[in-house]
N, C-alpha and C. Protein backbone atom coordinates (compact mmCIF):
# COMPACT_ATOMS: atom_id res chain seq x y z
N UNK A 1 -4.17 11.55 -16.58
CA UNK A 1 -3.36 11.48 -15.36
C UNK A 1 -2.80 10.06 -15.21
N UNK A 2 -1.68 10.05 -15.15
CA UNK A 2 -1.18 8.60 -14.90
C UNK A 2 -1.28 8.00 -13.23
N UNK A 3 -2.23 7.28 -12.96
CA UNK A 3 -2.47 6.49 -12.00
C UNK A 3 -1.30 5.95 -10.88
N UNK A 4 -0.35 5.56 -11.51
CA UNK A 4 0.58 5.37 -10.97
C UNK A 4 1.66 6.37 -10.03
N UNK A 5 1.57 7.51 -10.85
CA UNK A 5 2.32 8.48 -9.93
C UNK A 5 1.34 9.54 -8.97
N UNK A 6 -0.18 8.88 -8.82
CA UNK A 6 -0.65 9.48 -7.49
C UNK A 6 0.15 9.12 -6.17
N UNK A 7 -0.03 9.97 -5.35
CA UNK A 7 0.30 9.70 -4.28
C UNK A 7 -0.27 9.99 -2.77
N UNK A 8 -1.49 9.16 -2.93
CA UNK A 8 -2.73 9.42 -2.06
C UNK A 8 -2.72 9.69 -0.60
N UNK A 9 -3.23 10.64 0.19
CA UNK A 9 -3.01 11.16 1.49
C UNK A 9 -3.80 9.86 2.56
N UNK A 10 -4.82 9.02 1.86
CA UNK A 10 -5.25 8.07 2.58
C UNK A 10 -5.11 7.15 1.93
N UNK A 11 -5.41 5.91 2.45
CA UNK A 11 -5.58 4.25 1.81
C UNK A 11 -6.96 4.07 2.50
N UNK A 12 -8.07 3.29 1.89
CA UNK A 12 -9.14 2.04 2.71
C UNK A 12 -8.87 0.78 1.65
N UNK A 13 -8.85 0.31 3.09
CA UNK A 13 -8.86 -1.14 2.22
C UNK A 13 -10.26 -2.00 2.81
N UNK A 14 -11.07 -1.98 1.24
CA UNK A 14 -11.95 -2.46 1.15
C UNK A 14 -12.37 -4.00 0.55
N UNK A 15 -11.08 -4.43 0.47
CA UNK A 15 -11.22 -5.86 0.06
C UNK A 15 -11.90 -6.69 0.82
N UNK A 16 -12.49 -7.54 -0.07
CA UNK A 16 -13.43 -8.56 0.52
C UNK A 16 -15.14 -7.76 0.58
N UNK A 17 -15.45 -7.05 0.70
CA UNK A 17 -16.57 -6.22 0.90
C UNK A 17 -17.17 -5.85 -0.02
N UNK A 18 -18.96 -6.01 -0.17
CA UNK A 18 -19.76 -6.28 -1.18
C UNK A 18 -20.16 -5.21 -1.09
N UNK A 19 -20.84 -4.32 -2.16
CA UNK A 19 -21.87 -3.30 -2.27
C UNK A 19 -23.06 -3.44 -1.42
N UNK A 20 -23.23 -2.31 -0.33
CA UNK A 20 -22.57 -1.34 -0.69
C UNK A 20 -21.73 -0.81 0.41
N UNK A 21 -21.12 -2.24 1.48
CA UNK A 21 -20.18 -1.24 1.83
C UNK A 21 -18.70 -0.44 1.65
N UNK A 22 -18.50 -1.18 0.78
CA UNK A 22 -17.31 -0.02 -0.05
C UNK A 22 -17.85 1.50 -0.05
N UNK A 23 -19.06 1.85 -0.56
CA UNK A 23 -18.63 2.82 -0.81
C UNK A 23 -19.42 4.03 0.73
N UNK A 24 -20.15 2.96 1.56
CA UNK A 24 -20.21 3.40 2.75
C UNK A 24 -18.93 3.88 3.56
N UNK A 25 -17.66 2.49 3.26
CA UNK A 25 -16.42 2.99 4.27
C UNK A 25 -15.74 4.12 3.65
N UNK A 26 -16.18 4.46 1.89
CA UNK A 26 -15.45 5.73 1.05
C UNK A 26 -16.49 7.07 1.61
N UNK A 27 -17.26 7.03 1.79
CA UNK A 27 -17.90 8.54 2.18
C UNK A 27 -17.58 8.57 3.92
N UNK A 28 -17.55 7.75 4.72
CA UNK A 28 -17.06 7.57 5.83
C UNK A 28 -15.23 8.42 6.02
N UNK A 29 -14.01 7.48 5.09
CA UNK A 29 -12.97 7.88 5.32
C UNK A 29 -12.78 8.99 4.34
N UNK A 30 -13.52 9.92 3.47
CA UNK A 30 -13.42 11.02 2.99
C UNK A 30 -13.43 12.03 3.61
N UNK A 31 -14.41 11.76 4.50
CA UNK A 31 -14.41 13.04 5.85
C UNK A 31 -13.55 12.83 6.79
N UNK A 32 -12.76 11.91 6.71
CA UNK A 32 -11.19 12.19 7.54
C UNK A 32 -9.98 12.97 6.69
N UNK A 33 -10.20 12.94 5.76
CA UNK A 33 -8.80 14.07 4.61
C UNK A 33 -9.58 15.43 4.29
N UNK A 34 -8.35 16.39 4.11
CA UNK A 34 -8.98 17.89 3.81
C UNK A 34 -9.20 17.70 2.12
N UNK A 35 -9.84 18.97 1.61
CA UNK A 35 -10.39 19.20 0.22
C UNK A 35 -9.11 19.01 -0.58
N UNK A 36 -8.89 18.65 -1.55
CA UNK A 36 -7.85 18.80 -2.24
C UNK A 36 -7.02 17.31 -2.42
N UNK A 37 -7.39 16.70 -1.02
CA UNK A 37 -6.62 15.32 -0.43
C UNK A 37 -7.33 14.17 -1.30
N UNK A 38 -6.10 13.75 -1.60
CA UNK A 38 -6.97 12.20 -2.41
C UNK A 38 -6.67 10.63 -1.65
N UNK A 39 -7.64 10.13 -1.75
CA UNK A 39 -8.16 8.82 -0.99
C UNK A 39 -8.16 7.70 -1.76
N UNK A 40 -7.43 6.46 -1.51
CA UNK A 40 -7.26 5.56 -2.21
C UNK A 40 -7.59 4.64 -1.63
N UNK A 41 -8.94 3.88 -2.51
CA UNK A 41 -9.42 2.74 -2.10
C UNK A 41 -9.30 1.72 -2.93
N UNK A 42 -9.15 0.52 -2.07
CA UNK A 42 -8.57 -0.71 -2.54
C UNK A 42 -9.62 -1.93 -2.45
N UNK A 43 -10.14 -2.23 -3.87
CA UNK A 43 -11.68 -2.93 -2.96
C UNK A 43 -11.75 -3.95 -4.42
N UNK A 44 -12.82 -5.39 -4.05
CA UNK A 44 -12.44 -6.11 -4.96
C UNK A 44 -13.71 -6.72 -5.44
N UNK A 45 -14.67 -5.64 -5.07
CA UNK A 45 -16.30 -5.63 -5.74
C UNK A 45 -16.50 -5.04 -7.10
N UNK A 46 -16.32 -5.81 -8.13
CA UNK A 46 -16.72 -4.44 -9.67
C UNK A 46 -18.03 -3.57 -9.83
N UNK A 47 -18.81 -4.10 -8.23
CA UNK A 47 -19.38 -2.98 -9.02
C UNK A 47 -19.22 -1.59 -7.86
N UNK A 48 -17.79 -1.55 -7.58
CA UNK A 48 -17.72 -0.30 -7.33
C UNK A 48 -17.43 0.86 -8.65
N UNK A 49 -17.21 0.17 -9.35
CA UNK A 49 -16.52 0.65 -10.77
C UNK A 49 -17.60 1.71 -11.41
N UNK A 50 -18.80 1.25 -10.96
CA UNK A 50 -20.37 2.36 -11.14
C UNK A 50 -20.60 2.90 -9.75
N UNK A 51 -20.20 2.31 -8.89
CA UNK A 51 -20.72 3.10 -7.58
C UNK A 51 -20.16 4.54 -7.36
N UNK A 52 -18.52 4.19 -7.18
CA UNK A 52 -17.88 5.13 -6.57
C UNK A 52 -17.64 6.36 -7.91
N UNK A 53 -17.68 6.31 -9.48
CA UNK A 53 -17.78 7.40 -9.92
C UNK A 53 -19.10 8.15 -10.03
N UNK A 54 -19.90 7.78 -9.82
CA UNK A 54 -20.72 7.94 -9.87
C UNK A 54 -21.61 9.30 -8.63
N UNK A 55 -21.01 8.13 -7.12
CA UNK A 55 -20.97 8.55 -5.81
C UNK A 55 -20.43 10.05 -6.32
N UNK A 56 -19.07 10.26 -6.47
CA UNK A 56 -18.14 11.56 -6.60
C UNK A 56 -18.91 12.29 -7.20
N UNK A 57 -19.74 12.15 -8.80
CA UNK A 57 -20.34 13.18 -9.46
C UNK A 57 -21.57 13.74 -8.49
N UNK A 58 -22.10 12.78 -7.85
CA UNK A 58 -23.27 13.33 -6.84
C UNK A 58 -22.95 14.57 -5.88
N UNK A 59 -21.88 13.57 -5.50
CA UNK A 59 -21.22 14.68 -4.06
C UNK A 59 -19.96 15.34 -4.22
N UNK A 60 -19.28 15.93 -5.86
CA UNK A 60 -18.64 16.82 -5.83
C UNK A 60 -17.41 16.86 -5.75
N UNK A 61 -17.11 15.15 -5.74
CA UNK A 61 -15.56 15.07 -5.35
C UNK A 61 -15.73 14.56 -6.52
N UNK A 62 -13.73 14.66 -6.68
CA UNK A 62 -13.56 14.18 -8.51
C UNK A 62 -12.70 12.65 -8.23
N UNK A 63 -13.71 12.04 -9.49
CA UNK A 63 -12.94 10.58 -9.68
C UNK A 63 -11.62 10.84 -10.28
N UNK A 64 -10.43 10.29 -10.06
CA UNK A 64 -9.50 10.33 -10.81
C UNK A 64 -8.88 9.02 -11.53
N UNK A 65 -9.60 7.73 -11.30
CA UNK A 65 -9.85 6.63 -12.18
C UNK A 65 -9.74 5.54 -11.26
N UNK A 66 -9.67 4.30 -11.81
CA UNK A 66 -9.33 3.08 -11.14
C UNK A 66 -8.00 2.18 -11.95
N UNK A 67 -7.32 1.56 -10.90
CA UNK A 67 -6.41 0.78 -11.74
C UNK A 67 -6.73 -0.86 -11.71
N UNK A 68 -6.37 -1.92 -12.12
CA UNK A 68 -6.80 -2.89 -11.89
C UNK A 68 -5.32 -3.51 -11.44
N UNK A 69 -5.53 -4.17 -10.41
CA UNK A 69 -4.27 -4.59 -9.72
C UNK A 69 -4.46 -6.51 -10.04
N UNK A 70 -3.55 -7.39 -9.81
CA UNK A 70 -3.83 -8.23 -9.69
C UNK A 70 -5.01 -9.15 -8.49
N UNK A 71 -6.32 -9.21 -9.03
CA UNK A 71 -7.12 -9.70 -8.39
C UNK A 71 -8.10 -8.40 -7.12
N UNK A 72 -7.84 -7.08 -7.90
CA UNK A 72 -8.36 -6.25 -6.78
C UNK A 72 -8.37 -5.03 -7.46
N UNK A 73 -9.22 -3.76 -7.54
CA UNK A 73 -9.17 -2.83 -8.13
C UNK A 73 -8.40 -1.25 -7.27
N UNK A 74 -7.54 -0.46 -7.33
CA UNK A 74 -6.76 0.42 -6.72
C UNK A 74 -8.41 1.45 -7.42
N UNK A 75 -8.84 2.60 -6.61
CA UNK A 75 -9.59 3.75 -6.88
C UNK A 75 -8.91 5.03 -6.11
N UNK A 76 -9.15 6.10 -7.01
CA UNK A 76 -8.64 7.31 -6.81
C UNK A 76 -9.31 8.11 -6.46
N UNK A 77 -9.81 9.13 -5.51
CA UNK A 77 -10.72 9.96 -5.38
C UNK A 77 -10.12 11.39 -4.44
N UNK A 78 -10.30 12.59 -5.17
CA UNK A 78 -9.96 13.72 -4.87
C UNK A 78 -10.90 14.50 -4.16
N UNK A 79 -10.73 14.14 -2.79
CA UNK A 79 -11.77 15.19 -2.32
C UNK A 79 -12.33 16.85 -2.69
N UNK A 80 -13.34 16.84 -2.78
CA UNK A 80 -13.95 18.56 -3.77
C UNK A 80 -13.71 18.65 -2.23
């Protein structure tokens, strides 16, 4: 899937914010979009890079990757 032509129904912007609340404010603003809806978080901790795919395989939603932006990582997540 090319990263670039998502076009995500939410944004969080999680910059600046250490593990683990990134992926506290991602299970938080997931339950604001319907199933199907993908959520794009913007966060500049690496180790969300294990958190949040990880998070998804637990709870059913699908990772759809991360991009690396200048100085900050873009994440994709498709609500199951």
């Amino acid at each position: 899937m090319d990263l670039d032509s998502i076009k995500p129904d939410e944004t969080l912007d999680a910059k600046g914010l250490s593990c683990p609340m990134p992926l506290l404010r991602t299970k938080k603003a997931i339950n604001n979009i319907q199933s199907g809806q993908i959520l794009e978080i913007l966060g500049t901790d690496p180790g969300s890079k294990n958190d949040l795919p990880g998070w998804c395989e637990r709870s059913g939603h699908e990772f759809l990757g991360v991009k690396e932006e200048d100085g900050f990582f873009r994440f994709f997540i498709k609500k199951g």
